[in-house]
C-alpha atoms as a PDB file:
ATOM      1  CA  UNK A   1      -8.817  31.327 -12.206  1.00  0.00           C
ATOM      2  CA  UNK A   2      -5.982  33.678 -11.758  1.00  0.00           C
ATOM      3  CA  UNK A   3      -5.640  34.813  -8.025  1.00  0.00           C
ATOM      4  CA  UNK A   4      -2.282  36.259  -7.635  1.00  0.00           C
ATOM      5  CA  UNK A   5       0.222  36.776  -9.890  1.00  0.00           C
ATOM      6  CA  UNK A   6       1.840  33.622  -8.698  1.00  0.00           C
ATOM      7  CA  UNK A   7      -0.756  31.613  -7.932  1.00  0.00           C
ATOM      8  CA  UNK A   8      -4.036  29.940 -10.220  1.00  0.00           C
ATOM      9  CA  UNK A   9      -6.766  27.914  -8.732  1.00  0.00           C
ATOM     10  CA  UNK A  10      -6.789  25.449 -11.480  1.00  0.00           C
ATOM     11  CA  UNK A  11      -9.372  22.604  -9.497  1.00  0.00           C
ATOM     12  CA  UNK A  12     -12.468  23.247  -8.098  1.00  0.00           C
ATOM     13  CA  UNK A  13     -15.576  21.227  -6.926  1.00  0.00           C
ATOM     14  CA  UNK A  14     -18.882  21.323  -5.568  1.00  0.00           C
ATOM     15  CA  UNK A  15     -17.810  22.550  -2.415  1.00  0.00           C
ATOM     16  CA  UNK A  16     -16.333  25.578  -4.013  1.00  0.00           C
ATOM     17  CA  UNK A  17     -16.252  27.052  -7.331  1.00  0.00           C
ATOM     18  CA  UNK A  18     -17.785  24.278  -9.643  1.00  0.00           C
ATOM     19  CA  UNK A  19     -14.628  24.427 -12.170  1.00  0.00           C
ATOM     20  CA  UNK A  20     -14.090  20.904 -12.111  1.00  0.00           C
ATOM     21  CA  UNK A  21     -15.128  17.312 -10.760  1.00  0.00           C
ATOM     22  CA  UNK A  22     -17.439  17.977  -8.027  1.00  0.00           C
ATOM     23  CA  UNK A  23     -14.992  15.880  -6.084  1.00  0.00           C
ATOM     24  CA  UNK A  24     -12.365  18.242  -5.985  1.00  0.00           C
ATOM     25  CA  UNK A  25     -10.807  20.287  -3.669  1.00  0.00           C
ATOM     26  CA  UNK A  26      -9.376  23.418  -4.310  1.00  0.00           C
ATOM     27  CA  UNK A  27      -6.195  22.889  -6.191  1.00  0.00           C
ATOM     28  CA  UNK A  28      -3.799  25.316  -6.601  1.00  0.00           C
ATOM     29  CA  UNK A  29      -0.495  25.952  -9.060  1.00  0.00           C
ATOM     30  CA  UNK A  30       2.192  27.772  -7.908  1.00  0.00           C
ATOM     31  CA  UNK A  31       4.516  29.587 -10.431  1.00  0.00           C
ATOM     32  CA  UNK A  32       8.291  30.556  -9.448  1.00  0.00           C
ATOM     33  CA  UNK A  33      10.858  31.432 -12.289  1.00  0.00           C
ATOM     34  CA  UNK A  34      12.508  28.085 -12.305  1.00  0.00           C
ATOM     35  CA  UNK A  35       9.868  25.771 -10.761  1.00  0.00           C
ATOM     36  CA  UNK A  36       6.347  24.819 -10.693  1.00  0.00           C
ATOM     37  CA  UNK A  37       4.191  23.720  -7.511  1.00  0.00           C
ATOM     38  CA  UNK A  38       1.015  22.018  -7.390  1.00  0.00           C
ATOM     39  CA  UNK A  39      -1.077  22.318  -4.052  1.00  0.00           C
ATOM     40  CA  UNK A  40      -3.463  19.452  -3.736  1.00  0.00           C
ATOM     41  CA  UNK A  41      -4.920  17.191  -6.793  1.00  0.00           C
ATOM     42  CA  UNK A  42      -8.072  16.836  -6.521  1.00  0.00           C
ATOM     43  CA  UNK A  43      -9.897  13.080  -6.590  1.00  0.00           C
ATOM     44  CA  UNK A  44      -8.696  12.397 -10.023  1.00  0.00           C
ATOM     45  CA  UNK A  45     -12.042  10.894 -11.445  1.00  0.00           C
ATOM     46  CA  UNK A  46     -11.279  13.348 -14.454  1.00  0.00           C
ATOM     47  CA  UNK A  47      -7.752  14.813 -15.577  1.00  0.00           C
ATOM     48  CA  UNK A  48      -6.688  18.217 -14.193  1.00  0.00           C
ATOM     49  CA  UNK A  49      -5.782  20.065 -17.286  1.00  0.00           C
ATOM     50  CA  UNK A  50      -3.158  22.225 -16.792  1.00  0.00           C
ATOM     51  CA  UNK A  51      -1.161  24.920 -18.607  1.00  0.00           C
ATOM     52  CA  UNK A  52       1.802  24.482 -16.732  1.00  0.00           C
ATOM     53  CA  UNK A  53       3.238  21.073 -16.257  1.00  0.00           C
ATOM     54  CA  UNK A  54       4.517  20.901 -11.854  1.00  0.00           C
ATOM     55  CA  UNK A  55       7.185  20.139 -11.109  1.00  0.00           C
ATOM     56  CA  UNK A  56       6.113  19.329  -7.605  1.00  0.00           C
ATOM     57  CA  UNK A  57       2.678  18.122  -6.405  1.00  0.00           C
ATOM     58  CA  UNK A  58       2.207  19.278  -2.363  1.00  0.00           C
ATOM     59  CA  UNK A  59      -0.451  16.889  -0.667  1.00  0.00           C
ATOM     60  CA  UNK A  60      -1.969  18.679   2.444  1.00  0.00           C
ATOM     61  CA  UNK A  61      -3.472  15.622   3.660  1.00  0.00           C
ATOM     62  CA  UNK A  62      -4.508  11.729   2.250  1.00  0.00           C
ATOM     63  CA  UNK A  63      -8.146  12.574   1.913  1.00  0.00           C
ATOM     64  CA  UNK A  64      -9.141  11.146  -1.530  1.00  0.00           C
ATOM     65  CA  UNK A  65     -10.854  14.556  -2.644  1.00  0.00           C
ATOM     66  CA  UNK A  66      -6.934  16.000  -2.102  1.00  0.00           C
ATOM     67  CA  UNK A  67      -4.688  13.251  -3.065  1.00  0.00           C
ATOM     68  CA  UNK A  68      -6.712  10.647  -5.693  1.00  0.00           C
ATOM     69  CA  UNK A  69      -5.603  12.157  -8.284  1.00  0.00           C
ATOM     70  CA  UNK A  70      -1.556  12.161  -7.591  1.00  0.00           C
ATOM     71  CA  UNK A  71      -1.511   8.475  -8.928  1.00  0.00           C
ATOM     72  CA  UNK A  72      -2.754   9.851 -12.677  1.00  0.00           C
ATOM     73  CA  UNK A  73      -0.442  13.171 -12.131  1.00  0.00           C
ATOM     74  CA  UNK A  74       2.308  11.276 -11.448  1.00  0.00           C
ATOM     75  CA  UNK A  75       1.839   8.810 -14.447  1.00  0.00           C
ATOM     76  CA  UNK A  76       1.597  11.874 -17.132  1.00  0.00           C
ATOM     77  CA  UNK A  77       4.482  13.652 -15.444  1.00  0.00           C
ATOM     78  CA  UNK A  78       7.209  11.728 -15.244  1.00  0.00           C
ATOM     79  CA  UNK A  79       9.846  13.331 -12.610  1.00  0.00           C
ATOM     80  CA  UNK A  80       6.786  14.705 -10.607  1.00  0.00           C
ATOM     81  CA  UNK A  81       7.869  14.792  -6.859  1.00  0.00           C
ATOM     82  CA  UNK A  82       5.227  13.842  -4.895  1.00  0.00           C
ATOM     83  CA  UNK A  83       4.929  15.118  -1.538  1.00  0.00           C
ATOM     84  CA  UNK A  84       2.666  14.351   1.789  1.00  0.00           C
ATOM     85  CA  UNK A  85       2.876  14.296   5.657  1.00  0.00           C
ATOM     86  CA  UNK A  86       4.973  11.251   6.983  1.00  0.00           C
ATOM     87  CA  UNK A  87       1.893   9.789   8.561  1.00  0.00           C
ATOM     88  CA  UNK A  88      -0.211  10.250   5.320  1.00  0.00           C
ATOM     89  CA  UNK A  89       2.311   8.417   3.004  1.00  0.00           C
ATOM     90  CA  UNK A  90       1.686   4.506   3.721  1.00  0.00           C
ATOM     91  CA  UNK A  91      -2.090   5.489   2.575  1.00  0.00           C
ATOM     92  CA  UNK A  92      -0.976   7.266  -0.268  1.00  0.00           C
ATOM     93  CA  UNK A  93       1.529   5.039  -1.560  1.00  0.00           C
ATOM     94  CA  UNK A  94      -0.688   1.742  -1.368  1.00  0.00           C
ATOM     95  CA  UNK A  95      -3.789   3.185  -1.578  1.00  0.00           C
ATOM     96  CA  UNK A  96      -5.038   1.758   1.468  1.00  0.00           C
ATOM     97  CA  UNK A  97      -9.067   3.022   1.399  1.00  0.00           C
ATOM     98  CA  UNK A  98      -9.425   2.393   5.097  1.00  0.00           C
ATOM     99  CA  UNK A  99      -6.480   4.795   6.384  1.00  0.00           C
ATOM    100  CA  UNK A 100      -7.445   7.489   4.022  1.00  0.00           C
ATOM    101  CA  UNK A 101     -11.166   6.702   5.549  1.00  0.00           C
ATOM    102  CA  UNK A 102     -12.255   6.297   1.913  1.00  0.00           C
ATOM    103  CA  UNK A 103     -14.662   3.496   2.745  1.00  0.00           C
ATOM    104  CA  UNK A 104     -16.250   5.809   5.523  1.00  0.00           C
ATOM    105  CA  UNK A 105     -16.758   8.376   2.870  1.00  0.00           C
ATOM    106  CA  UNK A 106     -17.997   5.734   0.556  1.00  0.00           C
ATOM    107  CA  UNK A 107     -20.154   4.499   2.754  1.00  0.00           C
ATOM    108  CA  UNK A 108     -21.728   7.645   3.777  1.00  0.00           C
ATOM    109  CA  UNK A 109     -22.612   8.312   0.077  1.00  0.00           C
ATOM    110  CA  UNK A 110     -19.956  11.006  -0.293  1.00  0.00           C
ATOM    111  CA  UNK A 111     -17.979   8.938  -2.754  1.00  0.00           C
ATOM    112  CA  UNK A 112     -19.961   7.250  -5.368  1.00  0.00           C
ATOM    113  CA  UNK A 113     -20.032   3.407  -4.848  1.00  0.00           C
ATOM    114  CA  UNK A 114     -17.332   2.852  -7.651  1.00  0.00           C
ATOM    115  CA  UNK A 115     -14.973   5.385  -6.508  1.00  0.00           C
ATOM    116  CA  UNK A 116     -11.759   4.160  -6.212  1.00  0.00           C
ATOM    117  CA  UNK A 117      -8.458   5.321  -4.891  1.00  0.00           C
ATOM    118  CA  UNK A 118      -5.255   4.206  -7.114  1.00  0.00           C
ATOM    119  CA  UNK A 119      -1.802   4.066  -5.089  1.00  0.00           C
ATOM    120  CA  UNK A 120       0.779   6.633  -5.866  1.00  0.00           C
ATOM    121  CA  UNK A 121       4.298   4.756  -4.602  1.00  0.00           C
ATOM    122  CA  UNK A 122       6.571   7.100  -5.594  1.00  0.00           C
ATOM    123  CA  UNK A 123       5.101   9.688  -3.001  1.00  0.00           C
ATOM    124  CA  UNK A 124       7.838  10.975  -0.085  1.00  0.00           C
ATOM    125  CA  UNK A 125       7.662  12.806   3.714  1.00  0.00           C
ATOM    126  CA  UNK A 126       7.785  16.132   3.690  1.00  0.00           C
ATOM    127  CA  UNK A 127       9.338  17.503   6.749  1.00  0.00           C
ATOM    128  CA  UNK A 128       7.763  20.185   9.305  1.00  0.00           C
ATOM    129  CA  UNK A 129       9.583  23.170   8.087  1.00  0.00           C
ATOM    130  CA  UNK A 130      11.409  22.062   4.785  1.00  0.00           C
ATOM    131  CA  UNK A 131      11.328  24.431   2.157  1.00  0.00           C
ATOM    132  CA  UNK A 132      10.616  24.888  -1.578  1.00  0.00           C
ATOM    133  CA  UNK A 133      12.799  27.620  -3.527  1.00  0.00           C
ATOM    134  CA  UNK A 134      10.736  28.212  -6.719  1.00  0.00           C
ATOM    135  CA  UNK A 135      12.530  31.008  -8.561  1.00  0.00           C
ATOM    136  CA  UNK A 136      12.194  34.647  -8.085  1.00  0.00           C
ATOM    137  CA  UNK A 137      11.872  35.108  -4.331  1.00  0.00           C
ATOM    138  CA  UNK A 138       8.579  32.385  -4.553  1.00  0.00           C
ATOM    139  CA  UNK A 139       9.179  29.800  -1.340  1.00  0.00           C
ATOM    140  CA  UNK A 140       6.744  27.217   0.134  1.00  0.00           C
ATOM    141  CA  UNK A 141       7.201  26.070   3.479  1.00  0.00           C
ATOM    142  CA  UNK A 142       5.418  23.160   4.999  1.00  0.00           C
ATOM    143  CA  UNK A 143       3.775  23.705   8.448  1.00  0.00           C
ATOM    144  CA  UNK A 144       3.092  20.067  10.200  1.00  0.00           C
ATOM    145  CA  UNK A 145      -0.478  20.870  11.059  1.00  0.00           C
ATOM    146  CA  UNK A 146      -2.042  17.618  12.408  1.00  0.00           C
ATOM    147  CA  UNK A 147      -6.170  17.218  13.441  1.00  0.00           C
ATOM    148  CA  UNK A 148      -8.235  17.054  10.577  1.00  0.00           C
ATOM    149  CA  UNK A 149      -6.362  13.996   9.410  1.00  0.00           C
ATOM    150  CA  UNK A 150      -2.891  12.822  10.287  1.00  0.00           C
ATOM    151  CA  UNK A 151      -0.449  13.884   8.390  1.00  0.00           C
ATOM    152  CA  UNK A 152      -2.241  17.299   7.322  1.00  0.00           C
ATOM    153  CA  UNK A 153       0.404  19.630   6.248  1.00  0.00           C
ATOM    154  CA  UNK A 154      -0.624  23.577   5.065  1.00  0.00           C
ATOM    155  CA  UNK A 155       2.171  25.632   3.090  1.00  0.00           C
ATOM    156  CA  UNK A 156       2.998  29.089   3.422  1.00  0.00           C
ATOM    157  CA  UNK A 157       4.076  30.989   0.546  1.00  0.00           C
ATOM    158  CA  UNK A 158       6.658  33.791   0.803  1.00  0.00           C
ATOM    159  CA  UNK A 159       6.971  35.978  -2.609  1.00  0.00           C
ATOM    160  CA  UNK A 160       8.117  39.708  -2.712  1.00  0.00           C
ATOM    161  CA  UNK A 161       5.082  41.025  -2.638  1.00  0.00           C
ATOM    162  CA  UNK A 162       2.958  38.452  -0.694  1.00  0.00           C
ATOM    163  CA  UNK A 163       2.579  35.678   1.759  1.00  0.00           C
ATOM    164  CA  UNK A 164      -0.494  33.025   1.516  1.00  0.00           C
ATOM    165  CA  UNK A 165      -1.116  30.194   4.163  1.00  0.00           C
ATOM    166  CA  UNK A 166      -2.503  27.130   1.464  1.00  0.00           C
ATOM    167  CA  UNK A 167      -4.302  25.599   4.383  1.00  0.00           C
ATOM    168  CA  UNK A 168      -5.962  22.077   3.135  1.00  0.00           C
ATOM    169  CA  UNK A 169      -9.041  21.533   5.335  1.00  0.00           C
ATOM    170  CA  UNK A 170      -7.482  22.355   8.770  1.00  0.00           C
ATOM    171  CA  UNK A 171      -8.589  26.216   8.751  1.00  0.00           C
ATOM    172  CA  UNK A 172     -11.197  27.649   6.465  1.00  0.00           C
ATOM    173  CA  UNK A 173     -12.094  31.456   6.008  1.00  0.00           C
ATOM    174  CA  UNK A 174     -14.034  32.666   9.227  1.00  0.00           C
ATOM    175  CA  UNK A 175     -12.107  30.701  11.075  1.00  0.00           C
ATOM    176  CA  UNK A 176     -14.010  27.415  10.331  1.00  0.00           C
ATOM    177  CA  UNK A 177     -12.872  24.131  10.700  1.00  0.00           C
ATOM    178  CA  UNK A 178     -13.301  20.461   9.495  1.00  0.00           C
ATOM    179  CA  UNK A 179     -14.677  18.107  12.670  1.00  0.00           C
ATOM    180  CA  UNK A 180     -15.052  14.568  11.189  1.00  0.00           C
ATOM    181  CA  UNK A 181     -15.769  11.443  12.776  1.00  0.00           C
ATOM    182  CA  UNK A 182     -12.814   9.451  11.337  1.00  0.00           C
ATOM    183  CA  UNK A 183      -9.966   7.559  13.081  1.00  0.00           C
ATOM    184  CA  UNK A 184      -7.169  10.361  12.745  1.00  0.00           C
ATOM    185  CA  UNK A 185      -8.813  13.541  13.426  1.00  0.00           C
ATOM    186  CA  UNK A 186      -7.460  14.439  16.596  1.00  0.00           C
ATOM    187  CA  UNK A 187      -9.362  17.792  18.405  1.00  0.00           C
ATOM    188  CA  UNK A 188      -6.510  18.428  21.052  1.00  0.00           C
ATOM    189  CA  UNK A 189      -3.300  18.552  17.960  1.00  0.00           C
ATOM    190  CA  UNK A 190      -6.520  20.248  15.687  1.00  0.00           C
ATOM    191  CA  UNK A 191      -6.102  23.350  18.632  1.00  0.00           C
ATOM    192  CA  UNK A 192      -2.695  23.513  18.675  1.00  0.00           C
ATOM    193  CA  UNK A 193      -2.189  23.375  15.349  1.00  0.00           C
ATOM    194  CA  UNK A 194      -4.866  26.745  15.121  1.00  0.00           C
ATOM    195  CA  UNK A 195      -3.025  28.166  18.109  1.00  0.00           C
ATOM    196  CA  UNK A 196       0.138  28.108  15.975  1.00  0.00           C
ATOM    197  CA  UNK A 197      -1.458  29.005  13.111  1.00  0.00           C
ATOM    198  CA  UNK A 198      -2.625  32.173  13.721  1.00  0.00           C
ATOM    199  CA  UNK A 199       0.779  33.127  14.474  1.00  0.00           C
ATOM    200  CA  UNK A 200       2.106  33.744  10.900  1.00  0.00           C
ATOM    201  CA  UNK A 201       1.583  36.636   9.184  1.00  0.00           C
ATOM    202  CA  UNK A 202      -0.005  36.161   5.801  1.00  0.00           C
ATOM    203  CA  UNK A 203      -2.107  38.327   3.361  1.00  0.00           C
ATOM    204  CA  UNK A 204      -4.098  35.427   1.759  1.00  0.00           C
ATOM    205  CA  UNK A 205      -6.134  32.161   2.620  1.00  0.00           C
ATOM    206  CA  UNK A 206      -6.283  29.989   0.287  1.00  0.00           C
ATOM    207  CA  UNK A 207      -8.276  26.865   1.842  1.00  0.00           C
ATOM    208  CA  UNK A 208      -9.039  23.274   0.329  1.00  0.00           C
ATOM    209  CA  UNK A 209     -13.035  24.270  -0.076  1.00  0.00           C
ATOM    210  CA  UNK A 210     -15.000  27.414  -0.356  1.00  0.00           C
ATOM    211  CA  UNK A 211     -14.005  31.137   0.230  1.00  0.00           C
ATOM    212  CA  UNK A 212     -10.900  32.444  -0.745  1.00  0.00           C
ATOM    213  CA  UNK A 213      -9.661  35.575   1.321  1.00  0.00           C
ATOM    214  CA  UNK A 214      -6.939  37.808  -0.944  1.00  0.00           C
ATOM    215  CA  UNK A 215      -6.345  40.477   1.678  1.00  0.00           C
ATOM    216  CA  UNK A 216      -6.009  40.461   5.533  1.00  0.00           C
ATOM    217  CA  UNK A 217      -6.563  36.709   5.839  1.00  0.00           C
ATOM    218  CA  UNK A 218      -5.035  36.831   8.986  1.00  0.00           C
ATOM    219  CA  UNK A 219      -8.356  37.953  10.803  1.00  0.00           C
ATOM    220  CA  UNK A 220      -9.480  33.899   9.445  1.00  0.00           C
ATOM    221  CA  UNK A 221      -6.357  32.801  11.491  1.00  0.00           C
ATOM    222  CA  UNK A 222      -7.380  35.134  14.570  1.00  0.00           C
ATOM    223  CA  UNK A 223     -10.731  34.079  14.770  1.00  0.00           C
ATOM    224  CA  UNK A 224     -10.065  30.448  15.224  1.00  0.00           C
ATOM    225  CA  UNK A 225      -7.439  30.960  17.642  1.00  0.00           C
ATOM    226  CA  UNK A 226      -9.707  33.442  19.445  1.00  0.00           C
ATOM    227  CA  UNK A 227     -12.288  30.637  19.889  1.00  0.00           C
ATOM    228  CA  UNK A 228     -10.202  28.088  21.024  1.00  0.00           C
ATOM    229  CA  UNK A 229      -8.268  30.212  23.669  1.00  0.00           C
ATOM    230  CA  UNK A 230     -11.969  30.640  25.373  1.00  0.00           C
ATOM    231  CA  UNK A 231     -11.718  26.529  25.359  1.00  0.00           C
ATOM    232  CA  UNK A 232     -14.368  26.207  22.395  1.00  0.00           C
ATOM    233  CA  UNK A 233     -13.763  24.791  18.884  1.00  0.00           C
ATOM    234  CA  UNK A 234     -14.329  26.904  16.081  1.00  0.00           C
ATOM    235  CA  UNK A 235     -17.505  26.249  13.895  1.00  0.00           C
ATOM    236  CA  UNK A 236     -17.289  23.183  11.736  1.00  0.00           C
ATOM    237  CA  UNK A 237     -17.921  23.236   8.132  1.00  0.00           C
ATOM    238  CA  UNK A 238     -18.922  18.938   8.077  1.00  0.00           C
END
């Protein structure tokens, strides 16, 4: 599903669009003139098929609907740079089900009961800030964004005609959020990371589930930084 002209939702589950697994998350391919950038990748219970071949694969966060598939991306893409949040990669990287709160999710009937989350080693820390030159004026910049889960990183795209916040599951359109009762998800870093959040300037919203906003996504931004300046968290989509 084309949604720019640099950017194709090419993953999509129950919790969105139905294009895929109903695991999935939103997952989203990023075209520059020299390089490729996949945002999230899904649960991998089935193969993303993709036109494009990435060159890198952006993790917002460990959960397994976002990251269980880097493992089998990684395997038929050899060179694929695999990238998460500091905190996230130990999970990733040994697949540890009980940091990623896969068990939790398991247990709670989310996952099925033979779900199972393969280790991706090769995956590195992406830094608060570091940047991603594509080609042609296309840049992603990762924006430490901790709360939802540790290590939850969103990326902001810069092209000429365009910015887009990809924004995992820490900010959803109507300024929504993801409360879970996990380990790592953290309400006082979840407000500060809306507080600076709604700070950038971006056309587009482009979350891990659900709506899409193409135009004036800032007002998704506003909205959950509104709420939380009156000392309230924003309405929860779990």
């Amino acid at each position: 599903m084309r949604l720019t002209e640099q950017v194709t939702l090419v993953a999509s589950g129950a919790a969105g669009f139905d294009l895929t697994d109903p695991l999935d998350c939103h997952a989203y391919l990023v075209r520059g003139t020299r390089h490729t950038a996949l945002i999230d990748a899904g649960a991998g219970r089935t193969p993303l098929v993709l036109a494009e071949q990435p060159d890198l694969l952006l993790l917002t966060h460990g959960h397994a609907d976002h990251a269980g598939g880097a493992a089998a991306l990684a395997a038929r893409r050899p060179g694929l740079r695999v990238l998460a949040g500091a905190e996230a990669v130990p999970w990733i990287a040994t697949g540890d089900e009980r940091g990623l709160s896969v068990d939790r999710g398991r247990a709670a009937g989310v996952y099925p009961a033979d779900y199972a989350f393969l280790p991706c080693p090769d995956v590195e820390a992406v830094a608060d800030g570091e940047e991603f030159d594509l080609g042609g004026g296309v840049v992603l910049r990762a924006i430490a964004t901790p709360g939802h889960a540790d290590g939850h990183v969103c990326y902001l795209l810069r092209t000429p005609g365009h910015r887009a916040l990809f924004s995992g599951d820490c900010v959803f359109t109507g300024g929504r959020i993801s409360l879970q009762n996990l380990h790592d998800c953290r309400v006082p870093a979840y407000a500060a990371s809306l507080t600076a959040l709604a700070a950038l300037d971006v056309d587009a919203l482009f979350p891990g589930h659900h709506e899409v906003s193409l135009a004036r996504a800032g007002r998704h931004l506003a909205a959950a930084r509104d709420t939380v300046a009156r000392g309230l968290l924003p309405r929860s989509t779990t």
